[in-house]
Protein backbone atom coordinates (compact mmCIF):
# COMPACT_ATOMS: atom_id res chain seq x y z
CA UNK A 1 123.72 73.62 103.26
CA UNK A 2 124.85 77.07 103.84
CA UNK A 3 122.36 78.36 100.86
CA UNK A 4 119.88 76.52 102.22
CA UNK A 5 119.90 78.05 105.37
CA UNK A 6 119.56 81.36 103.78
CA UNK A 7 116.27 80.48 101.79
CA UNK A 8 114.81 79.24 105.13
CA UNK A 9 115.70 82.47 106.50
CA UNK A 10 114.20 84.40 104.27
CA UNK A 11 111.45 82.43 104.37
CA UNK A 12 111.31 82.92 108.18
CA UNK A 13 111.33 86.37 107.40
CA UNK A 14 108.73 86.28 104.51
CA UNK A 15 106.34 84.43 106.86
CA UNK A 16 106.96 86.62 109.57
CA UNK A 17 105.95 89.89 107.88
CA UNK A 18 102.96 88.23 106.27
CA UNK A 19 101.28 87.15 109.47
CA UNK A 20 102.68 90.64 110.69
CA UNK A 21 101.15 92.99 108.45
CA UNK A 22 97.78 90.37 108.37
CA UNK A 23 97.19 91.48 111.90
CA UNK A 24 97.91 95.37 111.31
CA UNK A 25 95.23 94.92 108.81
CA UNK A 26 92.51 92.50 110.50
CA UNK A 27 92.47 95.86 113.53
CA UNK A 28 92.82 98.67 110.99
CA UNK A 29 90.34 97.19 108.28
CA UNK A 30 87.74 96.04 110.77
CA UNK A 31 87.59 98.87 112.77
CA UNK A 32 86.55 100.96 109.64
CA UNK A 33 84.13 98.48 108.88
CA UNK A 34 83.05 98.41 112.46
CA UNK A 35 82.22 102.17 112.07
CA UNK A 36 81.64 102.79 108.83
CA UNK A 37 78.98 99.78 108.02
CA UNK A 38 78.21 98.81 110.96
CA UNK A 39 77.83 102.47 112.55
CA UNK A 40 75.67 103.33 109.20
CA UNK A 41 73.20 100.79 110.84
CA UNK A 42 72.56 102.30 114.44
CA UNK A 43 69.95 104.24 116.06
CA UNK A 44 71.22 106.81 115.88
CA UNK A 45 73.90 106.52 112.91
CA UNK A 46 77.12 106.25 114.42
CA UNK A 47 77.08 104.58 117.11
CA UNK A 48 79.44 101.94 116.48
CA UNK A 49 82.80 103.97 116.98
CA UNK A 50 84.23 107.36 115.15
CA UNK A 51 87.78 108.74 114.52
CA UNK A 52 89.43 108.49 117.72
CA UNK A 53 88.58 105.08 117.88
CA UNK A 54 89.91 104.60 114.23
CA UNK A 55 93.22 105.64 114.73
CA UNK A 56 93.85 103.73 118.45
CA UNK A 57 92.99 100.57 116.58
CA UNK A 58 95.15 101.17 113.89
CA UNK A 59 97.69 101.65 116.84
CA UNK A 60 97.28 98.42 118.33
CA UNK A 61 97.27 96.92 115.31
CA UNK A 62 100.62 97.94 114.38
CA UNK A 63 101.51 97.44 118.10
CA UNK A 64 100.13 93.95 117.64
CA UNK A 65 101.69 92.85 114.71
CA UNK A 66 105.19 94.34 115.21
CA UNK A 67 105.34 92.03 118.45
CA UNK A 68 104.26 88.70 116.23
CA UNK A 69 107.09 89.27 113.48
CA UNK A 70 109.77 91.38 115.30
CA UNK A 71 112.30 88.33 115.87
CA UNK A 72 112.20 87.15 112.79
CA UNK A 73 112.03 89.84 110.54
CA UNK A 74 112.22 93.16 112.00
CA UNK A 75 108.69 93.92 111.70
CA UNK A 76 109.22 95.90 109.09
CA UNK A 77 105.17 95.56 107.65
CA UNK A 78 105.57 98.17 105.48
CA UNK A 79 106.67 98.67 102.14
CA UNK A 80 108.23 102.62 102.83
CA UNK A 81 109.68 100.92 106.33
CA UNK A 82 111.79 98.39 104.11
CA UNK A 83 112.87 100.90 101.46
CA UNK A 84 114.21 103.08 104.11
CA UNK A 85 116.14 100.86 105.80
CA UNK A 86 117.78 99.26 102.58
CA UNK A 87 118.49 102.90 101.71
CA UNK A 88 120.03 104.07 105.12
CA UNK A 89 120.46 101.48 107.62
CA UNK A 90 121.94 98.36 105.61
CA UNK A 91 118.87 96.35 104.97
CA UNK A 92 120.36 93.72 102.53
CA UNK A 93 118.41 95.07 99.01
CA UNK A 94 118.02 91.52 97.80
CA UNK A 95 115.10 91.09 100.87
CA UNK A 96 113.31 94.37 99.72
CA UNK A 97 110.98 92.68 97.03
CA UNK A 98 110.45 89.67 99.22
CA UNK A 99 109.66 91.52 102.18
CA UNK A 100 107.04 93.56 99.88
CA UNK A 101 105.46 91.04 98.33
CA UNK A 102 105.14 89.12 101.67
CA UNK A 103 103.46 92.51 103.03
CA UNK A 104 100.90 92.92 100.28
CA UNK A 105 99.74 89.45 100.52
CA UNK A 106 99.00 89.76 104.28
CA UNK A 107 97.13 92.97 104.09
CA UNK A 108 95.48 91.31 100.91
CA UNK A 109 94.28 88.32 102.63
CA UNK A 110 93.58 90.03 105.78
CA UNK A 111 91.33 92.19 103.78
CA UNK A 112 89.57 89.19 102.54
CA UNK A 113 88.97 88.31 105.98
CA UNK A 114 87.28 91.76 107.12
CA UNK A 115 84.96 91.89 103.51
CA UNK A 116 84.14 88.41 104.52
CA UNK A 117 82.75 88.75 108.00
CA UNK A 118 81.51 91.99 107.48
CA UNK A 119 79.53 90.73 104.33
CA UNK A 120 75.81 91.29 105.67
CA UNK A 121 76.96 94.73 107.34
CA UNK A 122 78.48 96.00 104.44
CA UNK A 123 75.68 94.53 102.14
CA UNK A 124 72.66 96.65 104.03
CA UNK A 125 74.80 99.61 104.79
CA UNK A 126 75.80 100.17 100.89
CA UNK A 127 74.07 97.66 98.54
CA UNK A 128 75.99 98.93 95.71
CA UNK A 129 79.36 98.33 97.19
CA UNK A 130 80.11 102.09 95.87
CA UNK A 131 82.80 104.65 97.62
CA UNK A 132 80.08 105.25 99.94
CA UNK A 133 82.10 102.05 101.84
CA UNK A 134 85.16 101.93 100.30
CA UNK A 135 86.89 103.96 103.11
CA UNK A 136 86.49 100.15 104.90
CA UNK A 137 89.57 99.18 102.89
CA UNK A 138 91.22 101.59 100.84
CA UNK A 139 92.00 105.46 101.48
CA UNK A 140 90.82 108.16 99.44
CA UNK A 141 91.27 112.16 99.25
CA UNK A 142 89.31 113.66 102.18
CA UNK A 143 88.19 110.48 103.25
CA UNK A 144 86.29 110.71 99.99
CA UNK A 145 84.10 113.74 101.55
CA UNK A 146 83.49 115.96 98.52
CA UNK A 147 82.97 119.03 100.40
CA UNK A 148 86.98 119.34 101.21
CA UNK A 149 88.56 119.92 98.01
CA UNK A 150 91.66 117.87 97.94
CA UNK A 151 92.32 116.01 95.19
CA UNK A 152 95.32 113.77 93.86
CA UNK A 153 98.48 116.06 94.17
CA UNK A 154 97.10 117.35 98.05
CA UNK A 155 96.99 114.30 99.42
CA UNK A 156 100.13 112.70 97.47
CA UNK A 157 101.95 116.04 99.42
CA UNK A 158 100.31 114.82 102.74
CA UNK A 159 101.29 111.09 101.95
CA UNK A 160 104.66 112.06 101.75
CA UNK A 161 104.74 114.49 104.96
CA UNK A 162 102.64 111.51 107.08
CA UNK A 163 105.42 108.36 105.90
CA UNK A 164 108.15 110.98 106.30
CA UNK A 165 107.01 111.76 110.11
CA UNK A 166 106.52 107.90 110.72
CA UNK A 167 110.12 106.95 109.73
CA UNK A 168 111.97 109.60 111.34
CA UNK A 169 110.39 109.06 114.79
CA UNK A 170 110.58 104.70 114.25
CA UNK A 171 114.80 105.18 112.91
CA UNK A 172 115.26 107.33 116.42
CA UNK A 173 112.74 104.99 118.40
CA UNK A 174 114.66 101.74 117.29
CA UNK A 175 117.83 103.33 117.14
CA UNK A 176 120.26 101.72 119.46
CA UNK A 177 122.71 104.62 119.85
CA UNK A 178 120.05 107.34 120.72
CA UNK A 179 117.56 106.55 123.71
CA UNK A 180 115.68 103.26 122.40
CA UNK A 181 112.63 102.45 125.12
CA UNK A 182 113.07 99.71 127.43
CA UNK A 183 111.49 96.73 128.44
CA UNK A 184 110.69 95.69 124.64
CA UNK A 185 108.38 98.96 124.74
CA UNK A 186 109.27 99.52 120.75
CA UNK A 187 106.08 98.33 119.24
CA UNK A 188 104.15 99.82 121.46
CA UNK A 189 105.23 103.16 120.97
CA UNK A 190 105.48 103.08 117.48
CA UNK A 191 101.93 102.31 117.54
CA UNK A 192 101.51 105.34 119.60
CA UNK A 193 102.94 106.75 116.89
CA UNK A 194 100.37 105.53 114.15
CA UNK A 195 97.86 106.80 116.53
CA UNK A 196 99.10 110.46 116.76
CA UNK A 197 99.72 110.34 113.52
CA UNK A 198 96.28 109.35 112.59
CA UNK A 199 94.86 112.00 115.12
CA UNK A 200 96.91 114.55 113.48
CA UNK A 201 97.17 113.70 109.69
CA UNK A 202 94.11 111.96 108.63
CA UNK A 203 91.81 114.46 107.08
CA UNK A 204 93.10 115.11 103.76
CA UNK A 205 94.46 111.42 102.79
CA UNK A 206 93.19 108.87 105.47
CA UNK A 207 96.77 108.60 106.41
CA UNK A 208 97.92 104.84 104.66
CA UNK A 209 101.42 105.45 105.20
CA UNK A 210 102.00 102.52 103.78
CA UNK A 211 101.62 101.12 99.94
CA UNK A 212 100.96 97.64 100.77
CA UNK A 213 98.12 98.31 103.65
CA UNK A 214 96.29 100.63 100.84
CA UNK A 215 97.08 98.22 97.31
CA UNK A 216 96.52 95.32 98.76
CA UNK A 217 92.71 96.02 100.43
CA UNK A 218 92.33 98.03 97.49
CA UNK A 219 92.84 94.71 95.44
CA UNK A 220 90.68 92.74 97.57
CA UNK A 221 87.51 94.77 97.49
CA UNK A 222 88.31 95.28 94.01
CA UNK A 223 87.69 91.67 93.63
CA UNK A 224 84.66 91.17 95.67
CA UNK A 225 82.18 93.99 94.04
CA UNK A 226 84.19 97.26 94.59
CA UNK A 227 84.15 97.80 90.50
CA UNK A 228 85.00 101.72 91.31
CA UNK A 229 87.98 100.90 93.75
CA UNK A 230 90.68 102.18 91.74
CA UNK A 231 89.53 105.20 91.57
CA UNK A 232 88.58 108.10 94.14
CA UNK A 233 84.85 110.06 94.79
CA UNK A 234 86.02 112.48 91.55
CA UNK A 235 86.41 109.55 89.36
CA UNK A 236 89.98 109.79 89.07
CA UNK A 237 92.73 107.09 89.44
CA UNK A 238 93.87 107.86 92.88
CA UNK A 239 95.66 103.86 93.54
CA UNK A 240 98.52 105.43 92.90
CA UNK A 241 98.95 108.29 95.38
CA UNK A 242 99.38 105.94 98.71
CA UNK A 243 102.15 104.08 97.15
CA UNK A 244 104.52 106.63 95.53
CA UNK A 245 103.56 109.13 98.59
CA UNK A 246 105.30 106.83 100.75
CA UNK A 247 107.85 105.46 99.78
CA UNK A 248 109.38 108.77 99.01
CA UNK A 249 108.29 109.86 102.32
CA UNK A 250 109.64 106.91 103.96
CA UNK A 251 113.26 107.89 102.33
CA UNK A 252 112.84 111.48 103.03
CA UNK A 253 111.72 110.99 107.08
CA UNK A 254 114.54 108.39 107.37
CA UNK A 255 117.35 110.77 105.43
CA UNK A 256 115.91 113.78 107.93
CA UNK A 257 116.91 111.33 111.31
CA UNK A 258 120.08 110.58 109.73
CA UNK A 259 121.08 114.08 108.73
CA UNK A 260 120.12 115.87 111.79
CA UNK A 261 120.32 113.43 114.96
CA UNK A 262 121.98 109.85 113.29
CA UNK A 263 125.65 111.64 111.94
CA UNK A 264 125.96 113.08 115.56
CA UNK A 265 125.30 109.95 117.93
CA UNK A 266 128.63 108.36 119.20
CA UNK A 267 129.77 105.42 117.28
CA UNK A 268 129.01 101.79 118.83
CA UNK A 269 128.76 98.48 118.05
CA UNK A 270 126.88 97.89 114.30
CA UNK A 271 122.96 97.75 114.42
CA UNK A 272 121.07 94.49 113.32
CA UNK A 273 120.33 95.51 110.06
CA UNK A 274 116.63 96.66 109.11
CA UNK A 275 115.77 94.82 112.61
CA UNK A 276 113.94 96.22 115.94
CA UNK A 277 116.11 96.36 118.86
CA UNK A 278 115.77 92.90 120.98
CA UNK A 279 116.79 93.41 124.85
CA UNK A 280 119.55 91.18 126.13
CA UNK A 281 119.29 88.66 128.55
């Protein structure tokens, strides 16, 4: 009985971060396509939305989906988030593959979703389903604008920099024996966080942050006409770069909180592991 309560709760959890990072995804993806294909088709071009409005719904879509899985999983919705806290805050190792998985299939199918309903935009906007539109669901080196040389190893260095900044700030923002917000205020300031984050580090990788909301897009437009999507606007194999890039950034940012703030907070009473603070009644 006991076992079986433990596949359930996994399961719980699995679930959980699915629909969780499926949300992230349906806001981040479609906003791209909002102003990327759709934009391409106003009078004047761009009228549909531009950077600024990028990165807030990328916000609330972290926002938004940290509040649907929190309780049962921790909200973790990333793939760097999980590694960190198995490496540093006792997130049980046997969930990390799980918890991944169950990530990359939500941003996967909530990729699906976007290329779906955005068919006819995306269709008239870029006919040849090239990297004119990939941007919509994967990242790429300067946003895949040619005329900023950054290639591969510059934006793996910025992937790693971006993921580091996003762990330290959500290990301090969830951490119980530091100043934690109030009010169950967590999600929404971490996705203030993606926001500033996107305002400040998205020109030189398109700031993923996180492996499965780049692989599994990536995988979907792969499979419905992006033949090229593997690769970046130089023709090299760029998949790569916003999964390594972050999970060592994850560990690094995450290492950084414990090493210079975590070791010097007064000892309490053990942490949920790998979980968001929930207030008490």
């Amino acid at each position: 009985m006991t076992e079986r309560f433990k596949k359930t709760g996994l399961l719980g959890e699995m679930s959980a971060e699915f629909l969780g990072t499926m949300i992230l995804i349906l806001f981040g993806c479609g906003v791209v396509a909002q102003v990327v294909a759709g934009g391409a088709l106003t009078t004047p071009p761009g009228g549909l939305g531009n950077h600024d409005s990028i990165a807030w719904a990328w916000g609330i879509g972290v926002t938004m989906g940290v509040y649907v899985a929190a309780r049962l999983s921790g909200a973790h919705l990333n793939p760097a988030v999980t590694l960190a806290l198995a490496t540093f805050k006792g997130f049980p190792w046997r969930k990390v593959a799980p918890y991944v998985v169950a990530q990359t299939i939500g941003a996967f199918v909530a990729a699906l979703i976007v290329r779906w309903n955005y068919t006819e935009a995306l269709a008239k906007a870029d006919p040849g389903h090239t990297i004119k539109t990939q941007g919509v669901f994967s990242t790429l080196p300067a946003n895949g604008n040619p005329n900023l040389p950054v290639h591969e190893w510059g934006a793996f260095r910025d992937q790693i920099i971006g993921t580091a900044i996003l762990l330290l700030v959500i290990l301090a923002v969830t951490d119980l024996l530091n100043t934690p917000p109030g009010a169950n205020l967590g999600p929404f300031i971490i996705g203030l966080l993606v926001v500033g984050i996107g305002m400040a580090w998205g020109t030189l990788a398109g700031y993923a942050i996180n492996p499965a909301r780049d692989f599994g897009p990536r995988l979907a437009s792969f499979l419905t006409g992006y033949g090229g999507a593997w690769r970046d606007q130089y023709g090299n194999f760029y998949f790569w770069v916003p999964i390594i890039g972050p999970l060592i950034g994850g560990v690094l940012g995450a290492g950084a909180y414990k090493l210079f703030v975590g070791r010097f907070l007064p000892t309490a009473e053990p942490e949920p592991a790998g979980r968001i603070p929930v207030p008490k009644d």
